[in-house]
Protein backbone atom coordinates (compact mmCIF):
# COMPACT_ATOMS: atom_id res chain seq x y z
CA UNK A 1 9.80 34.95 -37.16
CA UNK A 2 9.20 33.82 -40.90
CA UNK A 3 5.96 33.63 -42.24
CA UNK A 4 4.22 30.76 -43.42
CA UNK A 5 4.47 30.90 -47.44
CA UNK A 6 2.31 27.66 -47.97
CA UNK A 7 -0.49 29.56 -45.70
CA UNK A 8 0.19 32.72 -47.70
CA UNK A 9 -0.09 31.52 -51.08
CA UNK A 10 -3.01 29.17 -49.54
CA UNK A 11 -1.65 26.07 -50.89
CA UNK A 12 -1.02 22.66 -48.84
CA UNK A 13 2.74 21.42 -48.44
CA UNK A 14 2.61 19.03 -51.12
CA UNK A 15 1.58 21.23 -53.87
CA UNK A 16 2.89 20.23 -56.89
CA UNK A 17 5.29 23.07 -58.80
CA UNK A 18 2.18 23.95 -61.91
CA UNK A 19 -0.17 24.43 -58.68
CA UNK A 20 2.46 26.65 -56.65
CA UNK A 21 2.76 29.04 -59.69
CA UNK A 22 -1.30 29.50 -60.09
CA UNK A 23 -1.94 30.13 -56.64
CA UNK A 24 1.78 32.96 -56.84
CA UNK A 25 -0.75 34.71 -59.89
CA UNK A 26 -4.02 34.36 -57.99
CA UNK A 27 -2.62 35.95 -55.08
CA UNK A 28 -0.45 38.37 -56.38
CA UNK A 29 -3.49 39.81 -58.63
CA UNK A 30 -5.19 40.17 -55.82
CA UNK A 31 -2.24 42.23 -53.63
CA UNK A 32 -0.81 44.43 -56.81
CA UNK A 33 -0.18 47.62 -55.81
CA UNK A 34 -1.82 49.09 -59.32
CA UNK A 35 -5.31 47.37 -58.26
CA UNK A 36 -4.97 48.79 -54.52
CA UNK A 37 -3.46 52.49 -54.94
CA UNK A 38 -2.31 53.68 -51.44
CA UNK A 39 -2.92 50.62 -49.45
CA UNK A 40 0.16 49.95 -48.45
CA UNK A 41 -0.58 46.44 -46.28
CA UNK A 42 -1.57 45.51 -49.83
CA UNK A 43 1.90 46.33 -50.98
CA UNK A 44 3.49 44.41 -48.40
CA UNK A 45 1.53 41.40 -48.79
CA UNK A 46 2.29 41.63 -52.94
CA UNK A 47 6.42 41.86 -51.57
CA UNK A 48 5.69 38.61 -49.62
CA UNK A 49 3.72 36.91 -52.14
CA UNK A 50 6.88 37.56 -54.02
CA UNK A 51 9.29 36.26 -51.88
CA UNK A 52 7.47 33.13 -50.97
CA UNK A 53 7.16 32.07 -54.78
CA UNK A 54 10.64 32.83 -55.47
CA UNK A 55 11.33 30.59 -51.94
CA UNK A 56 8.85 27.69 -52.67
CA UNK A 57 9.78 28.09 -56.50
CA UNK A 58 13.65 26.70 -56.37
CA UNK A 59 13.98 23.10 -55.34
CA UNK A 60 17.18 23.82 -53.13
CA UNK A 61 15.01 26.41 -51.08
CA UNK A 62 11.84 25.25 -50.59
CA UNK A 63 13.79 21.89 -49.38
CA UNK A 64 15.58 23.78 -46.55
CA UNK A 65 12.52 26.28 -46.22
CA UNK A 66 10.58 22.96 -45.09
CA UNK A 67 13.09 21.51 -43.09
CA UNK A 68 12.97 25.27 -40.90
CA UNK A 69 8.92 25.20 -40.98
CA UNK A 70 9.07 21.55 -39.83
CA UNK A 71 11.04 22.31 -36.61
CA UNK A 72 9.15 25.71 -35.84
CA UNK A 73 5.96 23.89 -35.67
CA UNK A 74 7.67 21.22 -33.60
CA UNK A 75 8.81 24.30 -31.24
CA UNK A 76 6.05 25.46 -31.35
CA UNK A 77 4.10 22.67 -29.80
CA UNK A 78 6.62 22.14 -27.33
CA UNK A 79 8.04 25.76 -26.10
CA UNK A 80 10.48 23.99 -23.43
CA UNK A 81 12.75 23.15 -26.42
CA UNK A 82 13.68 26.52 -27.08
CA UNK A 83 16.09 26.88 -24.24
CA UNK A 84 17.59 23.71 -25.42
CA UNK A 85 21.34 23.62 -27.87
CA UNK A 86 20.43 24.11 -31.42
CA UNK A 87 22.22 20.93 -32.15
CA UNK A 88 20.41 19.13 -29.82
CA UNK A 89 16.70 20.15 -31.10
CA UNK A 90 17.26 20.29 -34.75
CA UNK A 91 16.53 17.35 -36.65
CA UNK A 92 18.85 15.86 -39.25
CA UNK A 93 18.39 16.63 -42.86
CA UNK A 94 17.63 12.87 -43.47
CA UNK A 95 14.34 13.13 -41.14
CA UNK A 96 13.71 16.22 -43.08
CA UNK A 97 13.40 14.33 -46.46
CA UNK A 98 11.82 10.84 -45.06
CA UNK A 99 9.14 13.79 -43.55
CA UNK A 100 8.41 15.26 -46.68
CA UNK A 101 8.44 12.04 -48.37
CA UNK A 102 5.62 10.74 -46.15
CA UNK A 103 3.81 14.07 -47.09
CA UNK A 104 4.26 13.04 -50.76
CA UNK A 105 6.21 15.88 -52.01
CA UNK A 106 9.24 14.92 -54.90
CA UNK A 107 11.43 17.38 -56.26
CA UNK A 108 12.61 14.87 -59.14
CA UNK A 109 15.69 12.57 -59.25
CA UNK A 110 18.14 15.37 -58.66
CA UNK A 111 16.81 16.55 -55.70
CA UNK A 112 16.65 13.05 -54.50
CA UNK A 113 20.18 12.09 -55.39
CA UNK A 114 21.03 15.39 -53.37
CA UNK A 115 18.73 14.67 -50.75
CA UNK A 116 20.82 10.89 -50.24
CA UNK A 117 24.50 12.54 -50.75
CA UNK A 118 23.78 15.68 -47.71
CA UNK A 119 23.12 13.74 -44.79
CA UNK A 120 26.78 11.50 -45.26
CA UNK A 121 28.51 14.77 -46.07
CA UNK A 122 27.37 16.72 -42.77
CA UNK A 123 28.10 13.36 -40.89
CA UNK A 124 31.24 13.49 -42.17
CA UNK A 125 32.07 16.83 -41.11
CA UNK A 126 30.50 16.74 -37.96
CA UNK A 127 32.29 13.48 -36.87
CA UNK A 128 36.12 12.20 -36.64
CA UNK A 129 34.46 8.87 -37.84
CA UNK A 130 33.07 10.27 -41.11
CA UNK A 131 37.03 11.06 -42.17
CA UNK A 132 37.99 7.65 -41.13
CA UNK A 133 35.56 6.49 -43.61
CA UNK A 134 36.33 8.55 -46.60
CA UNK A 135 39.89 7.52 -45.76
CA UNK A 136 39.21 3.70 -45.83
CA UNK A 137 36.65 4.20 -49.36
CA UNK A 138 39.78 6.10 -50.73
CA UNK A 139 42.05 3.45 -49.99
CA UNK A 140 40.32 0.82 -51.36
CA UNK A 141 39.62 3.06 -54.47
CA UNK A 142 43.45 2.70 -54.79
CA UNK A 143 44.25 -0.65 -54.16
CA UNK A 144 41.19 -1.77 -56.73
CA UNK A 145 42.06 0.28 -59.43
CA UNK A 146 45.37 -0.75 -60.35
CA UNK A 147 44.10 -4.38 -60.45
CA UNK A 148 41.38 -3.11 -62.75
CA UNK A 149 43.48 -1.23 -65.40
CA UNK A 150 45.55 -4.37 -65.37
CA UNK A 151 42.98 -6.47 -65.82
CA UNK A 152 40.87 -4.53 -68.56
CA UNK A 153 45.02 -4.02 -70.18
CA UNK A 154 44.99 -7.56 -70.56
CA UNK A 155 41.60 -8.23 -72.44
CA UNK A 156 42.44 -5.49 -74.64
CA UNK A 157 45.99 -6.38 -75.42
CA UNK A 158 45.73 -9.49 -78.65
CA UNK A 159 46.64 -12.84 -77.22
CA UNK A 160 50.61 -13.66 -78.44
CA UNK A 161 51.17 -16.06 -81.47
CA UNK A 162 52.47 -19.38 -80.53
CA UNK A 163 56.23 -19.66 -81.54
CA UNK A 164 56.24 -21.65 -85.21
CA UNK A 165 59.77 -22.46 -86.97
CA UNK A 166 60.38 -21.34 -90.21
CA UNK A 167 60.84 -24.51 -92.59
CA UNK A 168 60.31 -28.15 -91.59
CA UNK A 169 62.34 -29.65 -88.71
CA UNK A 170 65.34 -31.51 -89.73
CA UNK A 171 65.81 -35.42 -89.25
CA UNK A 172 68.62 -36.85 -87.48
CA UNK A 173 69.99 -37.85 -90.86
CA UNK A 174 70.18 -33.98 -91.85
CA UNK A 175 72.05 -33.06 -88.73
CA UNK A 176 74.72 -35.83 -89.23
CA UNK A 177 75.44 -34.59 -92.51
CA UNK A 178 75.31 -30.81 -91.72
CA UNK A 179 77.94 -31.12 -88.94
CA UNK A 180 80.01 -33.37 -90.80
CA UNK A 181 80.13 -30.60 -93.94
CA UNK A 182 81.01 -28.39 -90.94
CA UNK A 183 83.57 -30.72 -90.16
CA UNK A 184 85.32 -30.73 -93.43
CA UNK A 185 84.91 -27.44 -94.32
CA UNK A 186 87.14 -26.98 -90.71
CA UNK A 187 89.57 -29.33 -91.54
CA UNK A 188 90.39 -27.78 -95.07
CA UNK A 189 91.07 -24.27 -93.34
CA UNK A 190 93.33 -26.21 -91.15
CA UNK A 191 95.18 -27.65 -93.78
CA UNK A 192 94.94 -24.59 -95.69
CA UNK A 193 97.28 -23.18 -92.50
CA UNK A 194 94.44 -21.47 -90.20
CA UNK A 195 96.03 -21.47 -86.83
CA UNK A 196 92.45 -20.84 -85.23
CA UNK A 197 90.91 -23.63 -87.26
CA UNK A 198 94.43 -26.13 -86.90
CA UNK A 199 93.42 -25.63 -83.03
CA UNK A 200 89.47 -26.10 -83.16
CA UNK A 201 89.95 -29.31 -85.02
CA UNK A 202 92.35 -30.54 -82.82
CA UNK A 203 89.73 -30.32 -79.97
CA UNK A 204 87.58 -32.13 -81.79
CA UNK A 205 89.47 -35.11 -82.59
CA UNK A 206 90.39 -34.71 -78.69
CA UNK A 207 86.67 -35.09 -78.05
CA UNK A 208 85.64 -37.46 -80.56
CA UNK A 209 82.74 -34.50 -81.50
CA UNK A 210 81.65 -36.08 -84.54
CA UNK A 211 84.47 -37.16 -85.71
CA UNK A 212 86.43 -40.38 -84.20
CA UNK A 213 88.61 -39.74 -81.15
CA UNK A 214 92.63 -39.60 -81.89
CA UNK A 215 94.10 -37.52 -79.62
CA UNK A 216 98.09 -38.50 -81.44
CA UNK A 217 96.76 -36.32 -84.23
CA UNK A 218 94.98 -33.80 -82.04
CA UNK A 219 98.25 -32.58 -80.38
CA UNK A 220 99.80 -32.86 -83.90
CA UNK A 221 96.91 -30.24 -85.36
CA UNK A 222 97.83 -28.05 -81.85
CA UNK A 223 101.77 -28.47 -82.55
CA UNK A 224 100.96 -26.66 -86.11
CA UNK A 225 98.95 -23.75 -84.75
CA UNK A 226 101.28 -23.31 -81.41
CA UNK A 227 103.82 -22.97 -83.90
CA UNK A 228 101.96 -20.19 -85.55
CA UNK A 229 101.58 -18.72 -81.49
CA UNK A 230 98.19 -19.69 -80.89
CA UNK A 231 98.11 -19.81 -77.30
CA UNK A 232 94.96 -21.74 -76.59
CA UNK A 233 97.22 -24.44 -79.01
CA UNK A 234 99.84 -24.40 -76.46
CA UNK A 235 97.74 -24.75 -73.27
CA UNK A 236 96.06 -27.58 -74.74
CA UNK A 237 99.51 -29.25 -75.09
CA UNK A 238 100.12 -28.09 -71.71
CA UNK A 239 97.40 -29.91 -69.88
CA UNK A 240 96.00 -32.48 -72.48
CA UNK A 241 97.63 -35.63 -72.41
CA UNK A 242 97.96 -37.70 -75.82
CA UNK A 243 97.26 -40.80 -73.36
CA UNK A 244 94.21 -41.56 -70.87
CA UNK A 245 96.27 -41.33 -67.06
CA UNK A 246 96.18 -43.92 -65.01
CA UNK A 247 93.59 -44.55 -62.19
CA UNK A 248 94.97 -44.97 -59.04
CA UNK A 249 92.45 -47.82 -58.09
CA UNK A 250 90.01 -49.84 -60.33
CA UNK A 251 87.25 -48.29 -58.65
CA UNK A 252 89.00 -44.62 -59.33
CA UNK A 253 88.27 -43.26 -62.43
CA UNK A 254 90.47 -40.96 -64.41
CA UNK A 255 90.65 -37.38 -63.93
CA UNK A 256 89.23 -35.42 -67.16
CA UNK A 257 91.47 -33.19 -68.58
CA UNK A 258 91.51 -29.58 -67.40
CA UNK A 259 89.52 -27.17 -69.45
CA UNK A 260 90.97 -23.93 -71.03
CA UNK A 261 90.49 -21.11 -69.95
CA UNK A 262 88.04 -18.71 -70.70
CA UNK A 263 88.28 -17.04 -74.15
CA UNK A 264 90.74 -20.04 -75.22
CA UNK A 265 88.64 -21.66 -77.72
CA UNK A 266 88.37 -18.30 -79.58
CA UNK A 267 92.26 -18.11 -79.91
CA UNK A 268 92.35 -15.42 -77.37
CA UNK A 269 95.30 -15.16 -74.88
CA UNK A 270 94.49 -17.94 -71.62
């Protein structure tokens, strides 16, 4: 059986740490084996002097020193218990500390942070439901923290600049005569023998894009570059008429004229 240190040092439970270490010196001037030559129960009560300071001393000790004196004196008073499990008689660490709390004894925010964290730790391990738990917090702690590095990403990342053009906006009136300069400047490449450009401005006049429509002179532009063997020239006289066709019906309307194929208007091969 262990002996009582509180009773040995002859100091209460709650004795505050300055306190604990006056009543280690009182004592162990009284036991030291230099002031009692040859008495060796003196020596022995010096050793345990020792060993109960060094016990009571150290947070992390005295807290499960306490927790053993608390359930000896509770076997103590009831000597039935003893032939009872251990797990079944021993209180939880959480009584423990709610007991010495009620006695008044602190042992400073560490201890009590450590005092909070043990009891869910040894329910953990003692208990299939303790996993199950750490399992769920751990899940969550994954799911949440993606949707907080986003978040916190996108407070820290500058908001974007809205899109501004460079230079004024052009007027209707500036449009007109930009595609019309584009216009001419097409047409004089044509007449200057382009076979690409001879068949671009042919569409155009085809179209009526800006220009008026005249689709005589449209297949005349695509005669000139077909001669020169552009072949998107010589589909277009293949499937453009120079005349509307013909609805069946005056409720029918006229069939548009089929489009080239890709790559065509580029002068490539239909």
């Amino acid at each position: 059986m262990r002996t009582d240190y509180y009773e040995l040092l002859d100091v209460a439970p709650t004795v505050s740490p300055a306190e604990l270490k006056a009543a280690y010196h009182r004592q162990a001037r009284r036991f030291h084996p230099d002031l009692n030559p040859g008495n060796a129960a003196a020596e022995e009560r010096f050793k345990l002097v020792a060993e109960a300071y060094r016990v009571l001393g150290d947070e992390e000790q005295r807290y499960h020193y306490d927790g053993w004196l608390e359930r000896h004196r509770r076997l103590s008073c009831a000597p039935e218990l003893e032939s009872m499990p251990h797990r079944v008689r021993v209180s939880s660490r959480r009584g423990a500390a709610r007991r010495r709390a009620r006695r008044g004894h602190t042992g400073g925010e560490g201890t009590a942070a450590r005092r909070r964290i043990r009891p869910f730790l040894l329910r953990t391990q003692r208990s299939p439901a303790g996993w199950v738990m750490v399992a769920v917090y751990a899940m969550g702690a994954f799911l949440v923290l993606p949707v907080l590095i986003r978040s916190l990403g996108a407070a820290a990342r500058p908001p974007r600049a809205a899109f501004v053009p460079k230079g004024p906006t052009p007027t209707a009136e500036q449009v007109r005569e930009r595609l019309a300069a584009m216009n001419a400047e097409l047409l004089a490449q044509a007449r200057a023998g382009d076979a690409v450009a001879q068949m671009r401005y042919g569409l155009l006049l085809y179209r009526g894009a800006g220009i008026a429509e005249n689709r005589q002179e449209a297949r005349a532009w695509w005669r000139r570059a077909a001669a020169q063997g552009n072949a998107a020239a010589q589909y277009y006289l293949a499937h453009c008429p120079a005349e509307e066709p013909v609805a069946e019906s005056a409720g029918q309307a006229a069939e548009p004229p089929v489009p080239a194929p890709e790559g065509a208007a580029d002068g490539a091969e239909p």
